[in-house]
Structures are given as structure tokens and as C-alpha cells.
N, C-alpha and C. Protein backbone atom coordinates (compact mmCIF):
# COMPACT_ATOMS: atom_id res chain seq x y z
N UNK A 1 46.28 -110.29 22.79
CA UNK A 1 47.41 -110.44 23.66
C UNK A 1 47.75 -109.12 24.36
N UNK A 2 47.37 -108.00 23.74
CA UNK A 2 47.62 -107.09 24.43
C UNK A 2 46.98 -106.34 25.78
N UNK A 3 45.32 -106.96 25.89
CA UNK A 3 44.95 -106.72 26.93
C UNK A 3 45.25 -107.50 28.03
N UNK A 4 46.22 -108.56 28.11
CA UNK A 4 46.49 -109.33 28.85
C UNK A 4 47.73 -108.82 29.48
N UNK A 5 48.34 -108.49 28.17
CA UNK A 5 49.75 -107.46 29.34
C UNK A 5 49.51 -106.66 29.67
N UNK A 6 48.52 -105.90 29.34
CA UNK A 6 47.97 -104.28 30.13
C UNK A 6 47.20 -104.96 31.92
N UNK A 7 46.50 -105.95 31.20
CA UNK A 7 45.88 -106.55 32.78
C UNK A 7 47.05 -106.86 33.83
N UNK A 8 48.14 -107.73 33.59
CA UNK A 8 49.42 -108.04 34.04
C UNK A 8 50.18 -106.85 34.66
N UNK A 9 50.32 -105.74 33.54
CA UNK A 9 50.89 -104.71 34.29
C UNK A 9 49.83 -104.14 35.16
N UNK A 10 48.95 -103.77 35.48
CA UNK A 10 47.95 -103.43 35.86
C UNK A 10 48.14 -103.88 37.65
N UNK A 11 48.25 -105.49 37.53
CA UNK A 11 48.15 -106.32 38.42
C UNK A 11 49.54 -106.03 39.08
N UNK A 12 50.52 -105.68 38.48
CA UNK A 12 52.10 -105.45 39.02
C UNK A 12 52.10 -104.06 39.67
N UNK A 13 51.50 -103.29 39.30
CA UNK A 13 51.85 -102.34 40.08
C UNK A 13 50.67 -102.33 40.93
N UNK A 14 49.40 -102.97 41.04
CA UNK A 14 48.61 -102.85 42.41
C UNK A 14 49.55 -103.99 43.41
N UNK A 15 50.29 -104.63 43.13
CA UNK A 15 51.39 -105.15 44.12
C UNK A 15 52.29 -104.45 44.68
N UNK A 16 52.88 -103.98 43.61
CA UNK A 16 53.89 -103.11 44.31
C UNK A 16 53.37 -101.67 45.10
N UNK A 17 51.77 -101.36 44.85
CA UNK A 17 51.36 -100.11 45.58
C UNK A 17 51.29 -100.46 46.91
N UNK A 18 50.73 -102.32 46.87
CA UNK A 18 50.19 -102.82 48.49
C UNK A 18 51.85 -103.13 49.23
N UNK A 19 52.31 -102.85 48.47
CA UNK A 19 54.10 -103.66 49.02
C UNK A 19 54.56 -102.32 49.44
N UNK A 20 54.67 -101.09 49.22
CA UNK A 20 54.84 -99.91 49.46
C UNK A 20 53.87 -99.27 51.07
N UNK A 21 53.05 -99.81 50.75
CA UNK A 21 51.42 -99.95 51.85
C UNK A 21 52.05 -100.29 53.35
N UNK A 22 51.94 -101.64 52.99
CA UNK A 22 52.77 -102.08 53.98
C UNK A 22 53.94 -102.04 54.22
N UNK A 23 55.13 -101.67 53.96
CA UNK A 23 56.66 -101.07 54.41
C UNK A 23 56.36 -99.83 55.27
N UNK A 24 55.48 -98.75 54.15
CA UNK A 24 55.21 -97.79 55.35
C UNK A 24 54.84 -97.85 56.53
N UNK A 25 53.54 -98.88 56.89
CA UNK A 25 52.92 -99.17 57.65
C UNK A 25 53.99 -99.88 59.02
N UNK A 26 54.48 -100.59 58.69
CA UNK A 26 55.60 -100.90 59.15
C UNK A 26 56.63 -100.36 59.83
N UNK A 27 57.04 -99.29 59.03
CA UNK A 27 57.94 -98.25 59.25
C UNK A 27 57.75 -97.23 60.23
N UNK A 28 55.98 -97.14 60.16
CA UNK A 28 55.96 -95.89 61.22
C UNK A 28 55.64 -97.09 62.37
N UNK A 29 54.95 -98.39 62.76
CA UNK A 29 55.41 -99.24 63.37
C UNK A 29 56.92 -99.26 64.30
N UNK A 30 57.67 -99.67 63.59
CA UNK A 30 58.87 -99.53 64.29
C UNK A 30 59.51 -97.95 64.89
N UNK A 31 58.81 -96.57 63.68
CA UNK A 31 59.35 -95.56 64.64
C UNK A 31 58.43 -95.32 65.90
N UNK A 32 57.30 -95.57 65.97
CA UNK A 32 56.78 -96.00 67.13
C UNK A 32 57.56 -96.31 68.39
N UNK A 33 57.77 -97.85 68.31
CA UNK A 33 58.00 -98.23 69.27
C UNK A 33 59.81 -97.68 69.34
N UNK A 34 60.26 -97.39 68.06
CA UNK A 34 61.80 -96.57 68.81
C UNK A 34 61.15 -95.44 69.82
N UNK A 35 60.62 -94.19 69.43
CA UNK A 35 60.22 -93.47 70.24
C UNK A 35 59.42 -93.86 71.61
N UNK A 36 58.89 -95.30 71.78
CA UNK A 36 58.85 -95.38 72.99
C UNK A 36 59.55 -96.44 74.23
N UNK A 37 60.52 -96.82 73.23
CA UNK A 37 61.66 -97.11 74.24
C UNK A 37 62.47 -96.03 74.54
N UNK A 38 62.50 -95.28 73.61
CA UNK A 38 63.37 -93.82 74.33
C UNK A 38 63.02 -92.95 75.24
N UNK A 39 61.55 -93.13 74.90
CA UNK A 39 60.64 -92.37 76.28
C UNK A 39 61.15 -93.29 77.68
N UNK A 40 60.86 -94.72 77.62
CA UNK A 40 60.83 -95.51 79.07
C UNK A 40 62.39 -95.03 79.12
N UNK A 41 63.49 -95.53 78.72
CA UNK A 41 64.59 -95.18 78.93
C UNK A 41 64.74 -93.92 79.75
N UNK A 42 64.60 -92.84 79.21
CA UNK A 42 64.76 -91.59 79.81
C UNK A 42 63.38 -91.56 81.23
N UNK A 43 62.84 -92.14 81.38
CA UNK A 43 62.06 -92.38 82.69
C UNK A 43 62.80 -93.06 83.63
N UNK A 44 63.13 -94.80 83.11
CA UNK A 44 63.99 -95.33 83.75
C UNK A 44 65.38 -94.54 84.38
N UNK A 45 66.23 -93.97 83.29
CA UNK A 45 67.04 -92.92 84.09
C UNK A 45 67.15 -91.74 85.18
N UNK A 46 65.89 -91.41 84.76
CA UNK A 46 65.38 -90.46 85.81
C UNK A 46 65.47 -91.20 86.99
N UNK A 47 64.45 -92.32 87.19
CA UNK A 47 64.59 -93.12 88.54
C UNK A 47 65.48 -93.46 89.08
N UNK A 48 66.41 -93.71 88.49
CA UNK A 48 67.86 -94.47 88.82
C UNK A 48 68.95 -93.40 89.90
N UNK A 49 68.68 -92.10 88.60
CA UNK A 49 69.36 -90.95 89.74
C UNK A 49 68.30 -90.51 90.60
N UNK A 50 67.06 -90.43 90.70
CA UNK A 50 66.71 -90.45 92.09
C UNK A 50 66.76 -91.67 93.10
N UNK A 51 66.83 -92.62 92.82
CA UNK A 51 67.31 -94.09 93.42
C UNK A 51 68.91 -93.52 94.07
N UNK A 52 69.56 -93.09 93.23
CA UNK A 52 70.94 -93.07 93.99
C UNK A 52 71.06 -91.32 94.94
N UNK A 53 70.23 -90.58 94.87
CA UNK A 53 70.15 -89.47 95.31
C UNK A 53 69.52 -89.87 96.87
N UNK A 54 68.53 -90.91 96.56
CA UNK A 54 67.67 -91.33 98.11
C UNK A 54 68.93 -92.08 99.25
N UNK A 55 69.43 -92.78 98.55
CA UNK A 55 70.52 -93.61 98.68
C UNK A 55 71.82 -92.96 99.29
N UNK A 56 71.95 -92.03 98.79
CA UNK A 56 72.78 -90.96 99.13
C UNK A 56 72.83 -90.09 100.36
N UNK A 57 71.71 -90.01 100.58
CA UNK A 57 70.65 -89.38 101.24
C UNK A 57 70.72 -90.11 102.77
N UNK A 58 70.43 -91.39 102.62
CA UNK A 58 69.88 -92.09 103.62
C UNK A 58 71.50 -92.89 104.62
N UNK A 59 72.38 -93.05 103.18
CA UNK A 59 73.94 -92.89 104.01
C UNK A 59 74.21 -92.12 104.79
N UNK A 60 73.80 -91.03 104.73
CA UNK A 60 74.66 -89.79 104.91
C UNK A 60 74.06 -89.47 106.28
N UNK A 61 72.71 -90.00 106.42
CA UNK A 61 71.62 -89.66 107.76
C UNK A 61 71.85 -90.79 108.75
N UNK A 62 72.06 -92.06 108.36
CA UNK A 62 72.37 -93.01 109.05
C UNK A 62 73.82 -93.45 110.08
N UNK A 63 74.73 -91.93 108.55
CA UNK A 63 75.63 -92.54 109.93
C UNK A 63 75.89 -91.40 110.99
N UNK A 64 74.84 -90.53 111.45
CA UNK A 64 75.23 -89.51 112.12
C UNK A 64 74.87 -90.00 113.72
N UNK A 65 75.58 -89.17 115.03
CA UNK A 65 75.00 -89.91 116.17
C UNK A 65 73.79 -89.36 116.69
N UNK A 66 73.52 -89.93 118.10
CA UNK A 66 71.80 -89.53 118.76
C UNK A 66 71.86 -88.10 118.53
N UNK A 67 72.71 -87.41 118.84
CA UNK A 67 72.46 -85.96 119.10
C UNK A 67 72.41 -85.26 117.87
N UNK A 68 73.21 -85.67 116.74
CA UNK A 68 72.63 -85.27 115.11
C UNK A 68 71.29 -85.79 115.08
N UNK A 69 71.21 -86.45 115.27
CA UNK A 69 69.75 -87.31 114.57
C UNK A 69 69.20 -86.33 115.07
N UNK A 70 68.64 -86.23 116.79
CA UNK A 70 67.81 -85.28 117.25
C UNK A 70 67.24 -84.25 117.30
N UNK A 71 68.77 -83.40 116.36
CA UNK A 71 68.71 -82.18 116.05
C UNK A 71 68.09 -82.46 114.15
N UNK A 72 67.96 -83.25 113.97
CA UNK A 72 67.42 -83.64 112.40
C UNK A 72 65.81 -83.59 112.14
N UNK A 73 65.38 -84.00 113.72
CA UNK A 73 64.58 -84.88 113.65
C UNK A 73 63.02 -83.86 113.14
N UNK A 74 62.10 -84.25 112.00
CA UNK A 74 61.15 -83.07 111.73
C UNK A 74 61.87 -83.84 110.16
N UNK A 75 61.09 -82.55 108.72
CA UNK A 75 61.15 -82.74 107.30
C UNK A 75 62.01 -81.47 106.70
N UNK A 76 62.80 -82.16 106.13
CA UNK A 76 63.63 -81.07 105.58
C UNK A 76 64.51 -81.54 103.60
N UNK A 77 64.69 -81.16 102.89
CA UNK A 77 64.74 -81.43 101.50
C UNK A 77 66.14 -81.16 101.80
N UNK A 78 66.69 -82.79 100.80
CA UNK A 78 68.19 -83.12 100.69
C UNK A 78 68.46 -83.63 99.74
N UNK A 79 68.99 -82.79 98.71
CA UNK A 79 69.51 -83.21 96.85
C UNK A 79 67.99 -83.62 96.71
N UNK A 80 66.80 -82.96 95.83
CA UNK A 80 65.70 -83.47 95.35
C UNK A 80 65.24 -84.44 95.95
N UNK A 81 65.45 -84.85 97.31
CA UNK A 81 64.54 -85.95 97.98
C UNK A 81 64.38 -85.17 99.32
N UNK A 82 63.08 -85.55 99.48
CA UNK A 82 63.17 -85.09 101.45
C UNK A 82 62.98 -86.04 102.48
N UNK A 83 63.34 -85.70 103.12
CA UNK A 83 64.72 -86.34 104.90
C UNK A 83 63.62 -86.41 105.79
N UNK A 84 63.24 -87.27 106.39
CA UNK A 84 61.81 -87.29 107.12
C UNK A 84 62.70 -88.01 108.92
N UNK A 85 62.78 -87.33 109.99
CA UNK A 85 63.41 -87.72 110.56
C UNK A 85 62.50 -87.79 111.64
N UNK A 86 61.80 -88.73 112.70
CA UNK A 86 60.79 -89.18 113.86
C UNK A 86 61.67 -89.90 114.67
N UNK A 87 61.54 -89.45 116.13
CA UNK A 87 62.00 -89.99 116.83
C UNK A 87 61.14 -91.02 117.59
N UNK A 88 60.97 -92.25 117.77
CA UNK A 88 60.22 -93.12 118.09
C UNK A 88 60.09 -93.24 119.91
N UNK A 89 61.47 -93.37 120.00
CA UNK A 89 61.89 -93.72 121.50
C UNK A 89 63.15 -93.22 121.55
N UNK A 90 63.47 -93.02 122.91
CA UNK A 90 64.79 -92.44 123.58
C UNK A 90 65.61 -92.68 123.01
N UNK A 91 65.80 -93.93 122.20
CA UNK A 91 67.13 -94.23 121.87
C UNK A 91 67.19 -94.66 119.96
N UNK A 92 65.24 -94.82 119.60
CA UNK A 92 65.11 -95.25 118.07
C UNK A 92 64.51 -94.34 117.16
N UNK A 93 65.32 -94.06 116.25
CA UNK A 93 64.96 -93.08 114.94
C UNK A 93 63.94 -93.85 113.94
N UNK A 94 63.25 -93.59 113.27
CA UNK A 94 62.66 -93.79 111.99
C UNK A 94 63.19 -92.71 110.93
N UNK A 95 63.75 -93.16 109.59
CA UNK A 95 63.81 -92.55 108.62
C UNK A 95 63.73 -92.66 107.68
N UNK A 96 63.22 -91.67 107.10
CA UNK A 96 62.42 -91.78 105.44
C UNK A 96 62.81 -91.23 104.63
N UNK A 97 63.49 -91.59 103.27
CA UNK A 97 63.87 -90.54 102.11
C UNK A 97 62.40 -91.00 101.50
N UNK A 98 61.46 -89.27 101.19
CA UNK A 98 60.64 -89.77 99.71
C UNK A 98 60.40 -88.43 98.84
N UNK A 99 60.26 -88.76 97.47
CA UNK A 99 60.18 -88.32 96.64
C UNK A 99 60.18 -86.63 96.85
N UNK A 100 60.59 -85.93 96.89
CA UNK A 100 60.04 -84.22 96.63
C UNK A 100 58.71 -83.82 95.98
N UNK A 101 58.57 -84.72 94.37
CA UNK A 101 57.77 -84.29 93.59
C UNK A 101 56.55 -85.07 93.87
N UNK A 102 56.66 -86.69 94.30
CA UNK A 102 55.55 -87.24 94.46
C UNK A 102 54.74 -87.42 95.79
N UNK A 103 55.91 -86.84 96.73
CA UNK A 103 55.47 -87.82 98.41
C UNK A 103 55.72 -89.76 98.42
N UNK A 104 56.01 -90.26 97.32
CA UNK A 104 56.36 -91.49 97.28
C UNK A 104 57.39 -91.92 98.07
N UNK A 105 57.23 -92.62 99.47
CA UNK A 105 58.72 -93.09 100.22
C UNK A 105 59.55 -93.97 99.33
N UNK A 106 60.77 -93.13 99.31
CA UNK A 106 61.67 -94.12 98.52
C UNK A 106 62.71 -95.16 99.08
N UNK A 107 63.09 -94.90 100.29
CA UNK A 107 63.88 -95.65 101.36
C UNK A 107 63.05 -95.31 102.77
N UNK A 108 63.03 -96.41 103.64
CA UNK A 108 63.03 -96.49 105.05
C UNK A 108 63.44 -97.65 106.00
N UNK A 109 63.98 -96.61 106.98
CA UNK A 109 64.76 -97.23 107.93
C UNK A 109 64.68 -97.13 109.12
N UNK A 110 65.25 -97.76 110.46
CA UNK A 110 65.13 -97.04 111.95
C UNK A 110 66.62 -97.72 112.02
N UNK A 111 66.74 -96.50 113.03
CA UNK A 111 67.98 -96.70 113.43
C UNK A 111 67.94 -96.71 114.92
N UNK A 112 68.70 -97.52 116.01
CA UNK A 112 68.85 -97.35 117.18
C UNK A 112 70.12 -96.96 117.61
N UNK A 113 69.81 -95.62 118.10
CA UNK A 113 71.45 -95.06 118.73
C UNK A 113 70.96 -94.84 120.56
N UNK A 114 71.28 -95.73 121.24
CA UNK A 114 71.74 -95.35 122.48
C UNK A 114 72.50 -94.64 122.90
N UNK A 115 72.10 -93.94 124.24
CA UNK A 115 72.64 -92.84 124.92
C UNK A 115 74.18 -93.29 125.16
N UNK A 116 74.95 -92.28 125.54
CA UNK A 116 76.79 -92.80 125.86
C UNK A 116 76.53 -92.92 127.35
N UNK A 117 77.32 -94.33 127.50
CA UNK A 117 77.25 -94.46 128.96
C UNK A 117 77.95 -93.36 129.51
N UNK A 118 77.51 -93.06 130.96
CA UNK A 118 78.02 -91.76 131.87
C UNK A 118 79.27 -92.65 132.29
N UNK A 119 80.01 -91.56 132.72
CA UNK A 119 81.33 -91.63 133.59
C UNK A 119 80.76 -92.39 134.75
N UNK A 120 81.21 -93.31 135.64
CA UNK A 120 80.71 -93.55 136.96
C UNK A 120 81.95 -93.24 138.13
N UNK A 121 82.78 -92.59 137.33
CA UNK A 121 83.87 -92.01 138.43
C UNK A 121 83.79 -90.91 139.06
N UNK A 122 83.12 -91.38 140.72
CA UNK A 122 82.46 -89.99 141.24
C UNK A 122 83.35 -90.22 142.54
């Protein structure tokens, strides 16, 4: 009878070694994937304030008139994004917020500002 409880215990703790096995296994499992939702997170954030920096950006250019624009017009860096300003035609802008770090366009737009009608009181 006694080699039977030595076999038994024997058998109990190669369970509990494989039960230990796998928790760990597990464990670094889940710190895994914590550490890489915290990575995307802090990526995702990043984007977001450059999303609202382009955004920012592209308000601020849109609402100026022909003669700002004109004097805009060429590449110039505004809050970590750069301001891409082409004049198409006499009266239509193209504009581009993209990336600083990547060259990636992050917003674009055209804008049409016509000339101010002249006085005709001659």
C-alpha cells in the first residue's frame, strides 16, 4: 500500500507542476498583450493630436482671404505639421496639411477666393 501512495503523491505534484506550467504560461500571455495594447494606445494618441494639430492647422488657413493665401502660398511648418499652399488659378487655392515626420498628407482642400469687385464709380 505504500507504493501506491508514493505513486499518488508522485502523480499530485506532476499536476500541480503542469498547473503552475500553465498559469505562468498564461500569465506572461496576458502581460503580453497588456503591453501591447499600451503600445497601440499610445500610437493611437499620438495620431489623434496630430489629427487635431492638422485640423487646427487647416482652420486657421482656410479662413484667411486671396491676399493671405497668396502671400502663404509655397511650404512652410505649422505646430508639427506642414502648410503646403499652391495656387491653382486666379481665384483657387489647393491646400495641404501633411505630416512633418512622414510627408503623409493629412488633410486636403481647395479653396476658391475671388477677387473684390472694383469700385465702378468713375
Amino acid at each position: 500500500m505504500a507504493a501506491t501512495d508514493r505513486r499518488r503523491r508522485g502523480a499530485t505534484l506532476l499536476e500541480v507542476v503542469v498547473a503552475l506550467v500553465i498559469l505562468a504560461v498564461a500569465g506572461v500571455a496576458l502581460l503580453a498583450l497588456v503591453g501591447d495594447t499600451a503600445q497601440a494606445l499610445d500610437a493611437q494618441l499620438g495620431r489623434d493630436a496630430l489629427g487635431r494639430r492638422a485640423a487646427a492647422a487647416m482652420e486657421a488657413t482656410a479662413l484667411r482671404t486671396r491676399p493671405e493665401l497668396i502671400d502663404l502660398v509655397g511650404r512652410r511648418r505649422a505646430d508639427a505639421v506642414d502648410l503646403n499652399v499652391a495656387q491653382l488659378a486666379p481665384a483657387l487655392f489647393e491646400i495641404a496639411v501633411t505630416d512633418t515626420a512622414t510627408g503623409a498628407v493629412l488633410l486636403r482642400t481647395t479653396l476658391y477666393r475671388p477677387e473684390a469687385p472694383r469700385d465702378s464709380t468713375s
